[in-house]
N, C-alpha and C. Protein backbone atom coordinates (compact mmCIF):
# COMPACT_ATOMS: atom_id res chain seq x y z
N UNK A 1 0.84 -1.20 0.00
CA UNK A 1 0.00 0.00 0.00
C UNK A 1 0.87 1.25 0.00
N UNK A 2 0.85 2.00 -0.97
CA UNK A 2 1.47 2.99 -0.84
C UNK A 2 1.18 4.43 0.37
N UNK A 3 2.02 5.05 1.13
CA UNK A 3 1.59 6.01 2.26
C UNK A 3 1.48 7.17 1.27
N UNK A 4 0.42 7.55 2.10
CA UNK A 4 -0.29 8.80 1.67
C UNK A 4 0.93 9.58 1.72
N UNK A 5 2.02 10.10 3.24
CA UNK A 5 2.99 10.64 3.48
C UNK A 5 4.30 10.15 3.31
N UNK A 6 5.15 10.68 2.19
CA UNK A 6 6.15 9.80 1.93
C UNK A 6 7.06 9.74 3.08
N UNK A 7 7.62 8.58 3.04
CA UNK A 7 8.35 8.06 4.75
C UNK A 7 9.81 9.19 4.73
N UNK A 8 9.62 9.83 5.83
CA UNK A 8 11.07 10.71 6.33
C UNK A 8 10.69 12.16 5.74
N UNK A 9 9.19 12.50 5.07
CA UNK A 9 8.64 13.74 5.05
C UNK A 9 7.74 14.12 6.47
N UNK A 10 7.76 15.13 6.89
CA UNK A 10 6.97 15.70 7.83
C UNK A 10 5.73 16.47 7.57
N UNK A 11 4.36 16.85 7.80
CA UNK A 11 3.50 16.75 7.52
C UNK A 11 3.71 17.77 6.61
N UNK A 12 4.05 19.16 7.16
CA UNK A 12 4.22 20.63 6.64
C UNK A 12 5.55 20.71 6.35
N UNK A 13 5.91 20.90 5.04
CA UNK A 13 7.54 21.40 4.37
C UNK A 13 7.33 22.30 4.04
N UNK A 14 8.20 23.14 4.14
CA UNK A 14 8.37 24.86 3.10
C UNK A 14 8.79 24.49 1.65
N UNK A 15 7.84 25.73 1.52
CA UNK A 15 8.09 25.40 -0.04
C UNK A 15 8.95 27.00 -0.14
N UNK A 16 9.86 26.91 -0.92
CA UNK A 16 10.63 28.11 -1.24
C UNK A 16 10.56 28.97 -2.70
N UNK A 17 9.88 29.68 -2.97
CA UNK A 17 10.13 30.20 -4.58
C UNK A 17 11.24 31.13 -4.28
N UNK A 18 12.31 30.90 -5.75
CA UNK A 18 13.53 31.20 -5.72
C UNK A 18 13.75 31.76 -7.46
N UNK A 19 14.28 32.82 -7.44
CA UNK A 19 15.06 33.68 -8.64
C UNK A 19 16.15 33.33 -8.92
N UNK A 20 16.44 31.92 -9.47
CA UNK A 20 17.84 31.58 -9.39
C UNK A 20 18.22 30.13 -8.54
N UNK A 21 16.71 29.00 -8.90
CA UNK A 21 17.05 28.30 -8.26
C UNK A 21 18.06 27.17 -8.36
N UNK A 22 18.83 27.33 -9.16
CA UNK A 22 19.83 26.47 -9.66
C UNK A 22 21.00 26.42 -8.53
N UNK A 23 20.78 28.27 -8.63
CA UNK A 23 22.92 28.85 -7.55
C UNK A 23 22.19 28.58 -6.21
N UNK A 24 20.90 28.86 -5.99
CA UNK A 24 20.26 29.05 -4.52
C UNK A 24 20.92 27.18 -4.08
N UNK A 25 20.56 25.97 -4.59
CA UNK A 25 20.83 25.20 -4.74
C UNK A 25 22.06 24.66 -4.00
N UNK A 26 22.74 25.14 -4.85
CA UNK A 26 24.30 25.27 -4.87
C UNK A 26 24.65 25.91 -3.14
N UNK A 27 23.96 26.77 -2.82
CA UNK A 27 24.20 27.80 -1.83
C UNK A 27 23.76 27.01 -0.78
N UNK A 28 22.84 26.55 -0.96
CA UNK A 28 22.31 25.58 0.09
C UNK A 28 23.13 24.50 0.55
N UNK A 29 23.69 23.91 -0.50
CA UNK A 29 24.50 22.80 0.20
C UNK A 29 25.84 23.47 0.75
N UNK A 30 26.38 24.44 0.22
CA UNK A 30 27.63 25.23 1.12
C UNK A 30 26.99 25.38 2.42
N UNK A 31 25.95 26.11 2.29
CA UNK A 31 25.77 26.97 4.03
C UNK A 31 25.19 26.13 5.13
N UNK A 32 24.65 25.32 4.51
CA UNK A 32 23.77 24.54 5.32
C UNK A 32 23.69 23.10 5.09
N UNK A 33 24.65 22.43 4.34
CA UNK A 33 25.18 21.10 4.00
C UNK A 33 23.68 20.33 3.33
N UNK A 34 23.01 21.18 2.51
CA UNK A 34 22.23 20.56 2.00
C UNK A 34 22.17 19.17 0.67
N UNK A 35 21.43 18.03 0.61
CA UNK A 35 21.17 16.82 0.15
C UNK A 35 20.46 17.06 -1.44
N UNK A 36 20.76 16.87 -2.22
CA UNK A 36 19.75 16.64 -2.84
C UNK A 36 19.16 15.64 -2.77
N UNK A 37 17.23 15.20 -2.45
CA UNK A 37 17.16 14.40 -2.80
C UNK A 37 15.85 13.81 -3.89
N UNK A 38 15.71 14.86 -4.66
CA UNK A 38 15.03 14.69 -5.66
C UNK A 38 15.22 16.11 -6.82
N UNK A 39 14.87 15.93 -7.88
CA UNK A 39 14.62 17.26 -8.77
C UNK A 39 14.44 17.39 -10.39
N UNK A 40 14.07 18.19 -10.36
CA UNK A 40 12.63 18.28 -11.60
C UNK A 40 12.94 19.44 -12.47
N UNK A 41 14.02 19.60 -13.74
CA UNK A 41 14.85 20.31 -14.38
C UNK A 41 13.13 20.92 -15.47
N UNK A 42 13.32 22.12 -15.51
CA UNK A 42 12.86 22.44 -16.99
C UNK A 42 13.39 23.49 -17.69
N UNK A 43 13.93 23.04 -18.40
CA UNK A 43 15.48 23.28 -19.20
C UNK A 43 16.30 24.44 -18.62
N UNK A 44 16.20 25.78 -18.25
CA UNK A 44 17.01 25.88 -17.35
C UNK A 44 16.95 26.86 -16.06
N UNK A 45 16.03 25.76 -15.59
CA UNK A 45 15.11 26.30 -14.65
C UNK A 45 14.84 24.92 -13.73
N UNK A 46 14.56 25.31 -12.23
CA UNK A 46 14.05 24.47 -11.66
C UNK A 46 12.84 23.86 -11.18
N UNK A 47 11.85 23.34 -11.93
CA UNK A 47 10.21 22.57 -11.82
C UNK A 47 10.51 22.61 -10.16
N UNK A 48 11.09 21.80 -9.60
CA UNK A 48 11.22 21.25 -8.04
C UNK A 48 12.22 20.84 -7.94
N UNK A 49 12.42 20.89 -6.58
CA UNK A 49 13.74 20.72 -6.19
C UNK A 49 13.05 19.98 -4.50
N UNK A 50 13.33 18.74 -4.31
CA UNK A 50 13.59 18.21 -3.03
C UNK A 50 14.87 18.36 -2.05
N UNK A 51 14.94 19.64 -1.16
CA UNK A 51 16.24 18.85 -0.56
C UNK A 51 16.06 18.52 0.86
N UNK A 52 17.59 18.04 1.46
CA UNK A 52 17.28 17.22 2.94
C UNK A 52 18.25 18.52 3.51
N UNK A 53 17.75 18.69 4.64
CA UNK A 53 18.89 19.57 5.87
C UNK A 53 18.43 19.34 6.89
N UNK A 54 19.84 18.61 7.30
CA UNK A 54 19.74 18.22 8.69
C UNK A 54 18.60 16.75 8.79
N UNK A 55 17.18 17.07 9.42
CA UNK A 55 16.56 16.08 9.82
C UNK A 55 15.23 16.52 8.86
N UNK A 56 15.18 17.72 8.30
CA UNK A 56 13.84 18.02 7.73
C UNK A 56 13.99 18.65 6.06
N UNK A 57 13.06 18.41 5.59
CA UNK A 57 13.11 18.74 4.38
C UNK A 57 12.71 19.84 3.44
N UNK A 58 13.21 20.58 2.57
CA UNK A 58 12.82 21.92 2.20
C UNK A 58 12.56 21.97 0.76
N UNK A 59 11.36 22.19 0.64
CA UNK A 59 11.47 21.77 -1.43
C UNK A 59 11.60 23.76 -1.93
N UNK A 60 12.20 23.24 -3.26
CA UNK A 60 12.13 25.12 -3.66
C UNK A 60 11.68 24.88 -5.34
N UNK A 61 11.82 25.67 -5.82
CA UNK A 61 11.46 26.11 -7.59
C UNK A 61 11.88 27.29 -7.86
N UNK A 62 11.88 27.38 -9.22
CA UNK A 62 11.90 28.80 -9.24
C UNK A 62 11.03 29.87 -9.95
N UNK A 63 10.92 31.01 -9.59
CA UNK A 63 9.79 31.37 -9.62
C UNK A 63 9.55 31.62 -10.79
N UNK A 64 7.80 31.11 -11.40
CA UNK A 64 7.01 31.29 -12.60
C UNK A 64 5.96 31.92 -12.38
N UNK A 65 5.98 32.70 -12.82
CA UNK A 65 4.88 34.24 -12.51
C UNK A 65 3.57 33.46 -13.70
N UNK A 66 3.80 33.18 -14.51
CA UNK A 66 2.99 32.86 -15.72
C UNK A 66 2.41 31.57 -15.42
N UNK A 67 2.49 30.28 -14.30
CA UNK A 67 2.01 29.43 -13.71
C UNK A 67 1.74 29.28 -12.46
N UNK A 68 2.01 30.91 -11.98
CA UNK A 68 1.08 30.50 -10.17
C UNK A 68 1.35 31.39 -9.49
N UNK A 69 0.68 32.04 -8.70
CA UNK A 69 0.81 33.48 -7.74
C UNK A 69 1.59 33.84 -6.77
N UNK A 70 2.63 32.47 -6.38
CA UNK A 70 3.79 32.79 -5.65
C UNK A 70 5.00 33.79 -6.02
N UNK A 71 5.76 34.50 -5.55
CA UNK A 71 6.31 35.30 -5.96
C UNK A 71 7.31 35.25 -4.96
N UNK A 72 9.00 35.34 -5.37
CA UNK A 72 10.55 34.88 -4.91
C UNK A 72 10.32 36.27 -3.81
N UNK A 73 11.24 36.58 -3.23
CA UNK A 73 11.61 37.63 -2.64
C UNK A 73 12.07 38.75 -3.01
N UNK A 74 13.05 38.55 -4.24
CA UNK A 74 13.77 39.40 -5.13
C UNK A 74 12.64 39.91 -5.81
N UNK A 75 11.27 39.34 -6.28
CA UNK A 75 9.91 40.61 -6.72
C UNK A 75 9.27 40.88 -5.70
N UNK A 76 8.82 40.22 -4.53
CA UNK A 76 8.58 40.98 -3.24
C UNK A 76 9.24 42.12 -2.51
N UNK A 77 10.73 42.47 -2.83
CA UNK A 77 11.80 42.71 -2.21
C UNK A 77 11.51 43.29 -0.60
N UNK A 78 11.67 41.93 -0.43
CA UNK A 78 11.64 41.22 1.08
C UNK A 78 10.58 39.91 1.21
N UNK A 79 10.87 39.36 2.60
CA UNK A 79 10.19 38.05 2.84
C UNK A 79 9.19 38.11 3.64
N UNK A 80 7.72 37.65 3.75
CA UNK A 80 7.17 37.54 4.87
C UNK A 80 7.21 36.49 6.35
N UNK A 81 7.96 35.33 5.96
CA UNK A 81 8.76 34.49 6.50
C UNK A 81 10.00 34.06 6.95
N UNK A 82 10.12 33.29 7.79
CA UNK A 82 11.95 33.22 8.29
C UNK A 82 11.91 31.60 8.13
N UNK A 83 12.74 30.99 8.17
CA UNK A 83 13.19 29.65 8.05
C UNK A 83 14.11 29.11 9.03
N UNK A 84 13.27 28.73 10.45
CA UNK A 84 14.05 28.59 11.58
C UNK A 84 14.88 26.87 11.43
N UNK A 85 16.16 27.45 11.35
CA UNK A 85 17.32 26.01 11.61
C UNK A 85 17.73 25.77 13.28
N UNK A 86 17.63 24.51 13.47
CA UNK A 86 17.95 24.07 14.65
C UNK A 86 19.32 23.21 14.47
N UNK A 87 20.25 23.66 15.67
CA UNK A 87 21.78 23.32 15.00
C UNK A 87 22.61 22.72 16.28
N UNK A 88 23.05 21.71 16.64
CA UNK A 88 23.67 21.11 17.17
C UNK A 88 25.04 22.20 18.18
N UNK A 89 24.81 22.89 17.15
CA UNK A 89 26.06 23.88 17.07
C UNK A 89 26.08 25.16 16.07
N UNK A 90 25.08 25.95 16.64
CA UNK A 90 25.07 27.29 16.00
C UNK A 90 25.75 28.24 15.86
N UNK A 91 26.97 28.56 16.48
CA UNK A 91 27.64 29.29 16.33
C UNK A 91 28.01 28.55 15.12
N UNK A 92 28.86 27.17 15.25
CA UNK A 92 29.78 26.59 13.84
C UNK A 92 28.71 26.46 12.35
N UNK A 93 27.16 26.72 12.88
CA UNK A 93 25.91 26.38 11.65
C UNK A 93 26.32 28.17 10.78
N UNK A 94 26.32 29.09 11.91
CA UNK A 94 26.43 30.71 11.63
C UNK A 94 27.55 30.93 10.93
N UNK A 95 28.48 30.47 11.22
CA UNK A 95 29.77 30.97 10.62
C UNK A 95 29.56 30.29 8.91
N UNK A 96 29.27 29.11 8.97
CA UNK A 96 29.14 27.87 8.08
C UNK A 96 28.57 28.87 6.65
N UNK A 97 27.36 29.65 7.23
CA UNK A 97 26.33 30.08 6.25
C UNK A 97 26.88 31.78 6.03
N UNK A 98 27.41 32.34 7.06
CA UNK A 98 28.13 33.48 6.66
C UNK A 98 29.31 33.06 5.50
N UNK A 99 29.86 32.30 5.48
CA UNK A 99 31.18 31.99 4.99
C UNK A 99 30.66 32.17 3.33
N UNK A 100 29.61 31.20 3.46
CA UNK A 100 28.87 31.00 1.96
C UNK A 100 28.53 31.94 1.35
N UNK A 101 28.06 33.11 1.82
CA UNK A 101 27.25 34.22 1.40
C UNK A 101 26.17 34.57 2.17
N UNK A 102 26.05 34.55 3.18
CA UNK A 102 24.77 34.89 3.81
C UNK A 102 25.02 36.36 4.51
N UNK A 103 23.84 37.34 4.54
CA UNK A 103 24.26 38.10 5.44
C UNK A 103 23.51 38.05 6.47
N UNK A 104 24.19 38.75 7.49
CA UNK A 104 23.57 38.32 8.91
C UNK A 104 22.76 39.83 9.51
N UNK A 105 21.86 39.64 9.38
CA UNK A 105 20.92 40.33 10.16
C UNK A 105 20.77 40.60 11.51
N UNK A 106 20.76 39.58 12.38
CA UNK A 106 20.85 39.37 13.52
C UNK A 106 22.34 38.60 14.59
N UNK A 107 23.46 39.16 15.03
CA UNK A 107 24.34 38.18 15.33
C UNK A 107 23.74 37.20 16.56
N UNK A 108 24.42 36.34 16.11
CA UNK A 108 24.25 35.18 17.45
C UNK A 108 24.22 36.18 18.94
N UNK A 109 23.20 35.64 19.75
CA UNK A 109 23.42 36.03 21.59
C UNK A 109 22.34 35.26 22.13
N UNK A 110 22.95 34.66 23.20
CA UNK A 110 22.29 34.12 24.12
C UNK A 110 20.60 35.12 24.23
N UNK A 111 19.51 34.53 24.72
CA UNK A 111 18.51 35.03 23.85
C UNK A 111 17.81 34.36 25.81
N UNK A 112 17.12 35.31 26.24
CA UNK A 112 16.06 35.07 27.70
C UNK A 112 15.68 33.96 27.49
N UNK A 113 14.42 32.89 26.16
CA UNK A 113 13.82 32.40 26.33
C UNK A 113 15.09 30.95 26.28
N UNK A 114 16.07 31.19 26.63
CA UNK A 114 17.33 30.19 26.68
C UNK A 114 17.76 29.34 25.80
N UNK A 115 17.86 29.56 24.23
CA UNK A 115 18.46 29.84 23.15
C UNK A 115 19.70 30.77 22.78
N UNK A 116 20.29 30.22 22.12
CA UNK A 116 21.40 31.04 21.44
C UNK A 116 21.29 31.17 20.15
N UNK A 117 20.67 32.66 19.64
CA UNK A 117 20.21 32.72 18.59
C UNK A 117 20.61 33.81 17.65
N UNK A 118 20.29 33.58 16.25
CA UNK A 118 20.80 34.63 15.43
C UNK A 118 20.01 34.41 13.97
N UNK A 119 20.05 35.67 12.97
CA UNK A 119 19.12 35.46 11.74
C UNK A 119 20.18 36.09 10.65
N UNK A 120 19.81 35.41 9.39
CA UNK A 120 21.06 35.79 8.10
C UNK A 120 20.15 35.70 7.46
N UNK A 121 20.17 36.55 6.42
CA UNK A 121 19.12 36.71 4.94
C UNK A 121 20.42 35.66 3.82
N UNK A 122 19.82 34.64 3.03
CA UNK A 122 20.61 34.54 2.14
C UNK A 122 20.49 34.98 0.71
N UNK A 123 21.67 34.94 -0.41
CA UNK A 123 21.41 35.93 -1.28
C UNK A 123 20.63 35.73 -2.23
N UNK A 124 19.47 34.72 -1.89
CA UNK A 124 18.26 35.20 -2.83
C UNK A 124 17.03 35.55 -1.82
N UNK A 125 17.10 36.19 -1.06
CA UNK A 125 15.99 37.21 0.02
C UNK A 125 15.80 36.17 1.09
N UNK A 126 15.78 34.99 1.08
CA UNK A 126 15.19 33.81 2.12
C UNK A 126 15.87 34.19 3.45
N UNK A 127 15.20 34.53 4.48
CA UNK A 127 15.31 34.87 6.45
C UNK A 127 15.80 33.67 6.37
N UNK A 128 17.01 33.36 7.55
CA UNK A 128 17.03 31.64 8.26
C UNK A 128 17.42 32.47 9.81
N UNK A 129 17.13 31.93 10.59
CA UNK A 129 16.78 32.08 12.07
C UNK A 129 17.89 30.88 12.41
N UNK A 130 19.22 30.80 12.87
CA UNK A 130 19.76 29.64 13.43
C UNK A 130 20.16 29.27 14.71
N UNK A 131 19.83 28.28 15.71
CA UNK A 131 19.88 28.39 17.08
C UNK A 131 20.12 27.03 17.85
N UNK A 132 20.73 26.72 18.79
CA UNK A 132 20.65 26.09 19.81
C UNK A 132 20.17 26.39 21.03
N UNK A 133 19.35 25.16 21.43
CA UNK A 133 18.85 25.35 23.33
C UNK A 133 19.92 25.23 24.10
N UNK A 134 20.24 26.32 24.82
CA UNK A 134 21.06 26.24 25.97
C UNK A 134 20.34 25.91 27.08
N UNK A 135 19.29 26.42 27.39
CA UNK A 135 19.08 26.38 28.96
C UNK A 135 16.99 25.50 28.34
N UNK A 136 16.83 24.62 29.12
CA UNK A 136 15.74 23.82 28.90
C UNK A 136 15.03 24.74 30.38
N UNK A 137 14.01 25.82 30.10
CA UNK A 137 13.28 26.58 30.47
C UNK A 137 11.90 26.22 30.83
N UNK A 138 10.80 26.60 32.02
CA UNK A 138 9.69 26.00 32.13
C UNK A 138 9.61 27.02 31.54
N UNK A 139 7.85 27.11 31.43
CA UNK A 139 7.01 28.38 30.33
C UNK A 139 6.90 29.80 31.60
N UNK A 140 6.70 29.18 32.63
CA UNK A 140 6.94 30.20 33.77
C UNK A 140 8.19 31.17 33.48
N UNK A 141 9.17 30.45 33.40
CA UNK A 141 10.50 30.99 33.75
C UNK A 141 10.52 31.57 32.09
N UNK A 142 10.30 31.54 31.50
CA UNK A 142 10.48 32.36 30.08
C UNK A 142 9.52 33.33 29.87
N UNK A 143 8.15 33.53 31.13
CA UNK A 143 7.40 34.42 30.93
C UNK A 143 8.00 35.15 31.85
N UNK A 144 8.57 35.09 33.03
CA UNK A 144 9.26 36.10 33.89
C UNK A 144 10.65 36.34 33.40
N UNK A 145 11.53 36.08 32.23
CA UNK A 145 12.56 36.80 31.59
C UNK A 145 12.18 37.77 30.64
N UNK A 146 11.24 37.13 29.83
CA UNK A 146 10.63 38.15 28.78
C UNK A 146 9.91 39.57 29.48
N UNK A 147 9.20 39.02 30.39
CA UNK A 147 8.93 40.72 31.22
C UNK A 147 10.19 41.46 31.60
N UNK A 148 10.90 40.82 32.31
CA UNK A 148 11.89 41.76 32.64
C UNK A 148 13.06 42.31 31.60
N UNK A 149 13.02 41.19 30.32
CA UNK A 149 13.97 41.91 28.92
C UNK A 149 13.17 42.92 28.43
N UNK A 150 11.54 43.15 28.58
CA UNK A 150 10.92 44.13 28.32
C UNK A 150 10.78 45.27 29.11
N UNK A 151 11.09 45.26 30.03
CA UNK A 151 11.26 46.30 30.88
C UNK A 151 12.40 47.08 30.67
N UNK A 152 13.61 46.16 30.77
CA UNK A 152 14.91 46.87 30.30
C UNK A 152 14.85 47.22 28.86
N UNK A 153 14.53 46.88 28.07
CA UNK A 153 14.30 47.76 26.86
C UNK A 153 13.58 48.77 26.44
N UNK A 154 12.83 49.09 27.80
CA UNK A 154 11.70 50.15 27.82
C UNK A 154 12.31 51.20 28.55
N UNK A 155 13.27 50.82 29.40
CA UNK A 155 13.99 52.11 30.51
C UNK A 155 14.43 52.68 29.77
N UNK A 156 14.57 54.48 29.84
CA UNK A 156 15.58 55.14 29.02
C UNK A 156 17.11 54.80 29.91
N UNK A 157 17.91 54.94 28.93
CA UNK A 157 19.42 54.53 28.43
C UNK A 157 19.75 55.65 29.79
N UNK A 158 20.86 55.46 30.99
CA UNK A 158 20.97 56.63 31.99
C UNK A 158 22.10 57.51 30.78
N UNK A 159 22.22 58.97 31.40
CA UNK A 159 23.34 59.60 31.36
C UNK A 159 24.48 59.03 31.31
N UNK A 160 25.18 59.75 30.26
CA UNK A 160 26.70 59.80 30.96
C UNK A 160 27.65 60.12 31.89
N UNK A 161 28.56 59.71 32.99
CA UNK A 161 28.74 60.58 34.06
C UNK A 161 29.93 61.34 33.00
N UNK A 162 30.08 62.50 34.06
CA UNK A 162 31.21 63.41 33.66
C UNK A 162 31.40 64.00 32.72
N UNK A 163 29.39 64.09 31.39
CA UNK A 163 29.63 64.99 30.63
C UNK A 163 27.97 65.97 31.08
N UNK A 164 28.61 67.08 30.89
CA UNK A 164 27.44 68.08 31.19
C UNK A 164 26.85 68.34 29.67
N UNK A 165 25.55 68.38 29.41
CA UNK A 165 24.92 68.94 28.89
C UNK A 165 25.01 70.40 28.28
N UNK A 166 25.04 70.51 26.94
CA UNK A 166 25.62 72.01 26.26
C UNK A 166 24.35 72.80 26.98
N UNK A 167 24.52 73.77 27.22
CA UNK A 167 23.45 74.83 27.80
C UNK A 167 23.31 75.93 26.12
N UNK A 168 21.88 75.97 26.25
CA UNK A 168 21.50 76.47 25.46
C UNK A 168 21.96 78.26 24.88
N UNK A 169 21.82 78.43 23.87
CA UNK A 169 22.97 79.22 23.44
C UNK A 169 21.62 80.15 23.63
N UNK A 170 21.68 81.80 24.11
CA UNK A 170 21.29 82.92 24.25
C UNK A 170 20.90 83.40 23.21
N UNK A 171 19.46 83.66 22.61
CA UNK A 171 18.85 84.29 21.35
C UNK A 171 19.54 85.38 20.64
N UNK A 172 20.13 86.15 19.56
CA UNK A 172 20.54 86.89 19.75
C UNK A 172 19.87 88.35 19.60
N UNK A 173 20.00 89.10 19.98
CA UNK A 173 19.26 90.29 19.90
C UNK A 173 19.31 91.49 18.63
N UNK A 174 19.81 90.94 17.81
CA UNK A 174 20.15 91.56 16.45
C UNK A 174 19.24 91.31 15.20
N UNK A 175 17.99 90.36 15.88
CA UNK A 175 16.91 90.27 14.86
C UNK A 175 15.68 90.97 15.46
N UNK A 176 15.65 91.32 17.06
CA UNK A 176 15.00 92.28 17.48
C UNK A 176 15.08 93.80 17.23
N UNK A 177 16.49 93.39 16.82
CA UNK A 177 16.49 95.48 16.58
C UNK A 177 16.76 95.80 15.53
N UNK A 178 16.63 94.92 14.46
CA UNK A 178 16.16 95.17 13.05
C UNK A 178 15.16 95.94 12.61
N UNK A 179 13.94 95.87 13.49
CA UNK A 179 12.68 96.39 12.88
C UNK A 179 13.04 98.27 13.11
N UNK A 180 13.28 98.09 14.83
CA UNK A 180 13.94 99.53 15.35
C UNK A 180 14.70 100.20 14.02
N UNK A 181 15.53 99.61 13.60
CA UNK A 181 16.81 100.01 12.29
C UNK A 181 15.69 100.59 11.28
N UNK A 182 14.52 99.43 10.54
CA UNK A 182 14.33 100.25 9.54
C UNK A 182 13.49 101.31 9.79
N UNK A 183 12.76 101.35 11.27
CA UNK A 183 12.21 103.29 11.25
C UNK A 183 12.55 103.84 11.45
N UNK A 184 13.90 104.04 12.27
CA UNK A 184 15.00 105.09 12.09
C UNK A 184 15.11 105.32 10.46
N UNK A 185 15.65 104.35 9.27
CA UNK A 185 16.11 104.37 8.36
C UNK A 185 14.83 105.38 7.51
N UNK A 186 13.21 105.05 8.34
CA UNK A 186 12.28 105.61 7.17
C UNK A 186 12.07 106.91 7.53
N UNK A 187 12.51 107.32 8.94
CA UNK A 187 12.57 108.70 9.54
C UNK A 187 13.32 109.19 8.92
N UNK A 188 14.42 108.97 8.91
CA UNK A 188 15.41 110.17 8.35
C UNK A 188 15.35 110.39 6.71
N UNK A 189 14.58 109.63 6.01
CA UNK A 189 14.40 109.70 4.89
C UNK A 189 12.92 110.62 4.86
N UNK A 190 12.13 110.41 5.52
CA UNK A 190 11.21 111.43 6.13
C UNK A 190 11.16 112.34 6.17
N UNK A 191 12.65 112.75 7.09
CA UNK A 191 13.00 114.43 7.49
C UNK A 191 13.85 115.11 6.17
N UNK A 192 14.64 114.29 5.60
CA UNK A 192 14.99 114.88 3.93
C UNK A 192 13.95 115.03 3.35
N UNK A 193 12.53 114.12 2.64
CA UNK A 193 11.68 115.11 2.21
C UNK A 193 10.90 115.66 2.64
N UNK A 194 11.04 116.07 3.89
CA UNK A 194 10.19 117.42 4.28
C UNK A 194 11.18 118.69 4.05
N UNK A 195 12.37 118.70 4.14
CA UNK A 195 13.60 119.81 4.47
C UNK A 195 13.76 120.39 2.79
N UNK A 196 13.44 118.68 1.69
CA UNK A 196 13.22 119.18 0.52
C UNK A 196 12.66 120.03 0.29
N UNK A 197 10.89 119.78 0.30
CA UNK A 197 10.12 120.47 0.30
C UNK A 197 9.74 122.30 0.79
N UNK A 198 10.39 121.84 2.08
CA UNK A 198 10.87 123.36 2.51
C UNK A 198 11.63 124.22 1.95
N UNK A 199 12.78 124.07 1.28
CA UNK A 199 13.19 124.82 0.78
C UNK A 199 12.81 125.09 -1.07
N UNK A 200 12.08 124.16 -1.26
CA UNK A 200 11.50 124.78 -3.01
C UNK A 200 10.39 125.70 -2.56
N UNK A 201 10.09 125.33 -1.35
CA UNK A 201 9.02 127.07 -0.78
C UNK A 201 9.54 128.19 -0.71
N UNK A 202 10.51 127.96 0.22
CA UNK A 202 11.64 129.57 0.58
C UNK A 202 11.82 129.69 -1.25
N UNK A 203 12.45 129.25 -1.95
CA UNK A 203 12.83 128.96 -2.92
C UNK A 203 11.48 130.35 -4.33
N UNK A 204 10.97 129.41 -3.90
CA UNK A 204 9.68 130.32 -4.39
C UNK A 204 9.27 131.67 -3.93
């Protein structure tokens, strides 16, 4: 009888649309020691692509706008998803996938909910999230770290000691006595044509 679920698939796989799924491919098995273990060429392009990492499986293609409404990242430009890897050894998984081309978004740090965690975009838009459990946490104890990492991220940042604050510089008073300037300036232009005037009278 054949299984409905093929044996060593898990119920839900990601499916990846990719701009380039040939190098993405390629990239995959550098950064993340990926398997091929199936794939579906159309001429030079990828129909499907099965691969294995690690314990779970990730199928990709590449993207056909003209056969289906998915769309790569590179025409989204950006992802609405991340692609969380679980790693024996995340720091050596991080370096692994930086080395390849990945850039890292997030560096590795020990993380409250007691993970050691970090996120790299690789270079066809795809998030990967990579991490190890350090500390095996009840749900209690990860709801009383997360309050208090939220708290400290909510305090403002203190002062610096031993630097004072610039004191504000004194308005200057030379745009106040501008206006003063030009009625002096319209007075005395004032008193010339009246003094004009006066004398084409005497004058007369």
């Amino acid at each position: 009888m054949v299984q409905a679920i093929p044996e060593g698939v898990s119920s839900v796989v990601p499916y990846l649309c990719i701009r380039g799924a040939n190098k993405a491919i390629e990239f995959y098995k550098a950064a993340f020691g990926a398997e091929v273990m199936a794939m579906m060429p159309m001429g030079d392009l990828v129909a499907h692509a099965d691969l294995k990492i690690g314990g779970c499986r990730v199928y990709l293609a590449d993207e056909m706008p003209e056969f289906g409404a998915v769309k790569s990242p590179k025409t989204l430009k950006g992802s609405s998803v991340n692609l969380h890897l679980w790693s024996e050894d995340c720091d050596a998984a991080f370096a692994r996938a930086v080395g390849a081309g990945a850039k890292v978004l997030m560096p590795l740090t020990d993380q409250f909910w007691g993970d050691r965690f970090g996120m790299v975009a690789d270079p066809f838009g795809h998030v990967w999230a990579i991490s190890s459990q350090k500390e095996d946490l009840t749900p209690e104890e990860i709801t009383r770290r997360s309050a208090e990492a939220m708290a400290q991220m909510a305090s403002p940042p203190a002062p610096k000691s031993g630097k004072a604050r610039p004191k504000a510089k004194p308005k200057s008073k030379a745009v106040k006595s501008r206006p003063s300037m030009k009625k002096a300036s319209k007075d005395k232009t004032a008193k010339k044509s009246n003094s004009a005037k006066k004398a084409k009278k005497v004058k007369r």
